[in-house]
C-alpha atoms as a PDB file:
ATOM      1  CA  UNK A   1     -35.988   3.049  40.520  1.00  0.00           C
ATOM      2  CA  UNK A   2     -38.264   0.678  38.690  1.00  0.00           C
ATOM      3  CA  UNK A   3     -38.712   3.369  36.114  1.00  0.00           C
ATOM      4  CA  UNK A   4     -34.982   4.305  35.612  1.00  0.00           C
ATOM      5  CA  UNK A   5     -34.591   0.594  34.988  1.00  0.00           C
ATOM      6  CA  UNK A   6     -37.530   0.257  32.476  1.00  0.00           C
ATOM      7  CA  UNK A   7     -35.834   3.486  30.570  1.00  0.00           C
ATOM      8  CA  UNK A   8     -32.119   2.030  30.455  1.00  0.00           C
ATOM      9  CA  UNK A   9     -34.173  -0.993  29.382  1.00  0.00           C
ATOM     10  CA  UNK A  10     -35.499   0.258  26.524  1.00  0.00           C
ATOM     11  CA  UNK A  11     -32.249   2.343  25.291  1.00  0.00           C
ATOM     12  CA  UNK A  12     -30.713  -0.844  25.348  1.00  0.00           C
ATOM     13  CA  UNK A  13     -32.708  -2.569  23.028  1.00  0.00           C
ATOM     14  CA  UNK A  14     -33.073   0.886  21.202  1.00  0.00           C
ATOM     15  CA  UNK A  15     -29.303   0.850  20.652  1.00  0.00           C
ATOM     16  CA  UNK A  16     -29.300  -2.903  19.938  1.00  0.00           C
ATOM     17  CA  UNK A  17     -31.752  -2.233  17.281  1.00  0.00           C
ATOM     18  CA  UNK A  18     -29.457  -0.225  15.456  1.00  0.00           C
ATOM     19  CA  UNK A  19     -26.224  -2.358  15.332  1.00  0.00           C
ATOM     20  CA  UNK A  20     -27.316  -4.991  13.107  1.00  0.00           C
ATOM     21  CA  UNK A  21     -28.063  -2.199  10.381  1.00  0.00           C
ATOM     22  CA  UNK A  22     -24.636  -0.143  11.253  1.00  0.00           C
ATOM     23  CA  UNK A  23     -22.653  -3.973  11.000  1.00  0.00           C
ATOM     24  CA  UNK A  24     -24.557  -4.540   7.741  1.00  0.00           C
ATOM     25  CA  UNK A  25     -23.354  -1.079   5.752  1.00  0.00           C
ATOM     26  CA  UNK A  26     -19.299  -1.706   7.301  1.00  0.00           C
ATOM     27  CA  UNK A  27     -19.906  -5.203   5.840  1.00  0.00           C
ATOM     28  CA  UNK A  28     -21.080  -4.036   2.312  1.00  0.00           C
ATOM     29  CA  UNK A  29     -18.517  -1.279   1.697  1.00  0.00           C
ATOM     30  CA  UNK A  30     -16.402  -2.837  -0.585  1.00  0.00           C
ATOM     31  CA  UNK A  31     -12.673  -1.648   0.387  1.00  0.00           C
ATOM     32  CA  UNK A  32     -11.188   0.330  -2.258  1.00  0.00           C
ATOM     33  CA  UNK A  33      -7.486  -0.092  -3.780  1.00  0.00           C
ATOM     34  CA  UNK A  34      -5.438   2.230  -2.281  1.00  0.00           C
ATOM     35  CA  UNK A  35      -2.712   1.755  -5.115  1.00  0.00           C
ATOM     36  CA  UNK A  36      -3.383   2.275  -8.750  1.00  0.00           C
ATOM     37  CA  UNK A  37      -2.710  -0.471 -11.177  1.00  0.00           C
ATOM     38  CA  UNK A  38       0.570   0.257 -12.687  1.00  0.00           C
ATOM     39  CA  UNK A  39       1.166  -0.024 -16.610  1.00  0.00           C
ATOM     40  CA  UNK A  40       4.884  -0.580 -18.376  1.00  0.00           C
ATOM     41  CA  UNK A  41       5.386   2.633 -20.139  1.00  0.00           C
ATOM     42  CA  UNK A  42       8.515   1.884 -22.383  1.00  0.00           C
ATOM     43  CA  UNK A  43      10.780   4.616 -22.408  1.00  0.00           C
ATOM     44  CA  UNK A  44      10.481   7.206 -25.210  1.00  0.00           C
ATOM     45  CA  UNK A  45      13.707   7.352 -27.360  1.00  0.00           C
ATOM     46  CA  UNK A  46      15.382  10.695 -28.036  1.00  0.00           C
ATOM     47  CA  UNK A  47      17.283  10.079 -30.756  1.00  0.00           C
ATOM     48  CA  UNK A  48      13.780   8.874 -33.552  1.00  0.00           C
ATOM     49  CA  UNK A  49      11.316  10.474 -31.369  1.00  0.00           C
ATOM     50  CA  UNK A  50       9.018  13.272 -32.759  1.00  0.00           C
ATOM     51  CA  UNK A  51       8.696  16.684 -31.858  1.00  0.00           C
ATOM     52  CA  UNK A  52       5.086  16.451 -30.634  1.00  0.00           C
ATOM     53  CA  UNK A  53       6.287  12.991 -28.778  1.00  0.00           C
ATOM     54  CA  UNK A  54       9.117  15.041 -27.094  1.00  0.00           C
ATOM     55  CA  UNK A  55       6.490  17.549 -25.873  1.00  0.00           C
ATOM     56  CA  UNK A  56       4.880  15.207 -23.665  1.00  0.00           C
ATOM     57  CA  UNK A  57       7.839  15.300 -21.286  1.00  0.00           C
ATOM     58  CA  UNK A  58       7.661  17.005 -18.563  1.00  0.00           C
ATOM     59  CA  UNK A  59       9.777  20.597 -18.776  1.00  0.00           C
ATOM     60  CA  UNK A  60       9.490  19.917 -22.350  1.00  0.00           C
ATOM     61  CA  UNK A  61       7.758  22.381 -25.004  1.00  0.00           C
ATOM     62  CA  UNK A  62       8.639  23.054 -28.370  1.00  0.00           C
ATOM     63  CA  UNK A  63      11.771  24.903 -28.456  1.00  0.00           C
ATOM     64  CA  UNK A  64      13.447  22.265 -26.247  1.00  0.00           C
ATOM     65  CA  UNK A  65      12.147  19.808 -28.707  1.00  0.00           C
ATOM     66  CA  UNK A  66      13.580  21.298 -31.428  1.00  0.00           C
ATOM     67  CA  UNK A  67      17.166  21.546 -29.322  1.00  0.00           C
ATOM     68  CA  UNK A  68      16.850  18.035 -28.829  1.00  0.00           C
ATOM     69  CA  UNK A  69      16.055  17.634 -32.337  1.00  0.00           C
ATOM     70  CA  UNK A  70      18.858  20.043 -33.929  1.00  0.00           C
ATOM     71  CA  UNK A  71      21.534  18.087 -31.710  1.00  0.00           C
ATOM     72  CA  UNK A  72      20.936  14.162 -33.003  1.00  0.00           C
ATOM     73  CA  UNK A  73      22.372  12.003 -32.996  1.00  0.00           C
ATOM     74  CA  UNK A  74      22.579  10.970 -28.836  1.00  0.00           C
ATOM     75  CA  UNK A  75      25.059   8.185 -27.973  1.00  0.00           C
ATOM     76  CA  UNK A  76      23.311   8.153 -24.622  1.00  0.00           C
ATOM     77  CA  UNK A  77      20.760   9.888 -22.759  1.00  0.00           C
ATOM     78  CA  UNK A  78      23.476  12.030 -20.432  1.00  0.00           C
ATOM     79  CA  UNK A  79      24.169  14.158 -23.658  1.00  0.00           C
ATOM     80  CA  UNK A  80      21.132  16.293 -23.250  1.00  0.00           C
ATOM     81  CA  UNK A  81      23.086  17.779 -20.367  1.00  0.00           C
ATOM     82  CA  UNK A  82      26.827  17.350 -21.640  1.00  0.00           C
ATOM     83  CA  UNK A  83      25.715  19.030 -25.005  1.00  0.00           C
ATOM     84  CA  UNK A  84      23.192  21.715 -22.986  1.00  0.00           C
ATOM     85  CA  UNK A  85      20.791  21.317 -24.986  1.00  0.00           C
ATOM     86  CA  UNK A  86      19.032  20.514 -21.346  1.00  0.00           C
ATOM     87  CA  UNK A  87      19.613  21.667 -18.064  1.00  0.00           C
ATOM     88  CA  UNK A  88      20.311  19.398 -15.004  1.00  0.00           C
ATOM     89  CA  UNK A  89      16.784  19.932 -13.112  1.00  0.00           C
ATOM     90  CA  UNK A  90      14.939  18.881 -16.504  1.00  0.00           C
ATOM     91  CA  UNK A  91      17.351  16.290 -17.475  1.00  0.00           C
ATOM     92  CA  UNK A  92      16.519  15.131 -13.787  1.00  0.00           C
ATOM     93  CA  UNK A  93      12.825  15.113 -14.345  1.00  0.00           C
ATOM     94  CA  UNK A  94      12.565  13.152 -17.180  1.00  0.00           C
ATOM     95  CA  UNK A  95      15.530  10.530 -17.437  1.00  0.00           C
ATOM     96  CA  UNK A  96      13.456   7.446 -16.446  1.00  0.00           C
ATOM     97  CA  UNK A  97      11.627   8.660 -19.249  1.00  0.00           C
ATOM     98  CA  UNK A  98      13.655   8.120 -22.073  1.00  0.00           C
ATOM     99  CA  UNK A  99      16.543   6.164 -23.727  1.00  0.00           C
ATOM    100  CA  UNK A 100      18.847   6.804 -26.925  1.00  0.00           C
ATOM    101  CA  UNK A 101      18.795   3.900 -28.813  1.00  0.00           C
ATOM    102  CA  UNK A 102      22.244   3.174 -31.732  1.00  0.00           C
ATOM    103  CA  UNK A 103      21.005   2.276 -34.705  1.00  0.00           C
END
């Protein structure tokens, strides 16, 4: 019995040992941000934009650029669609994206 007791004993202080360190590495973690910072992108405007600016929207390559191009002047971003020089599902993806500003 005496011996059972000695050996819980010293798991005890074996385990006890080992919090400190385990409370010390939670403590140093330094928590990481678990949103991205955001930036203010201004929208990109369709009607002076270039072709190599257009191609950085998504569902946009070159020959879409050049439709979007060909058809200027834009009295507001909805003609991509009403003029089909865009479809719907790529209008869709990128019409937070830009503007058409009057002149």
């Amino acid at each position: 019995m005496r011996a059972l007791s000695h050996l819980i004993s010293i798991a005890m202080l074996g385990l006890m040992a080992g919090l400190p360190s385990v409370a010390n590495a939670q403590a140093s973690k330094t928590p990481t941000p678990t949103t991205a910072p955001t930036t203010k992108v201004e929208p990109m405007d369709i009607n002076s934009a270039t072709k190599e600016q257009l191609m950085t929207l998504e569902g946009i390559g070159e020959a879409r650029s050049v439709a979007i191009i060909k058809h200027r002047p834009y009295k507001g971003k909805n003609e991509l669609v009403d003029k089909s020089v865009l479809t719907q599902a790529v209008y869709d993806k990128i019409k937070d994206h830009i503007i058409a500003k009057q002149k």
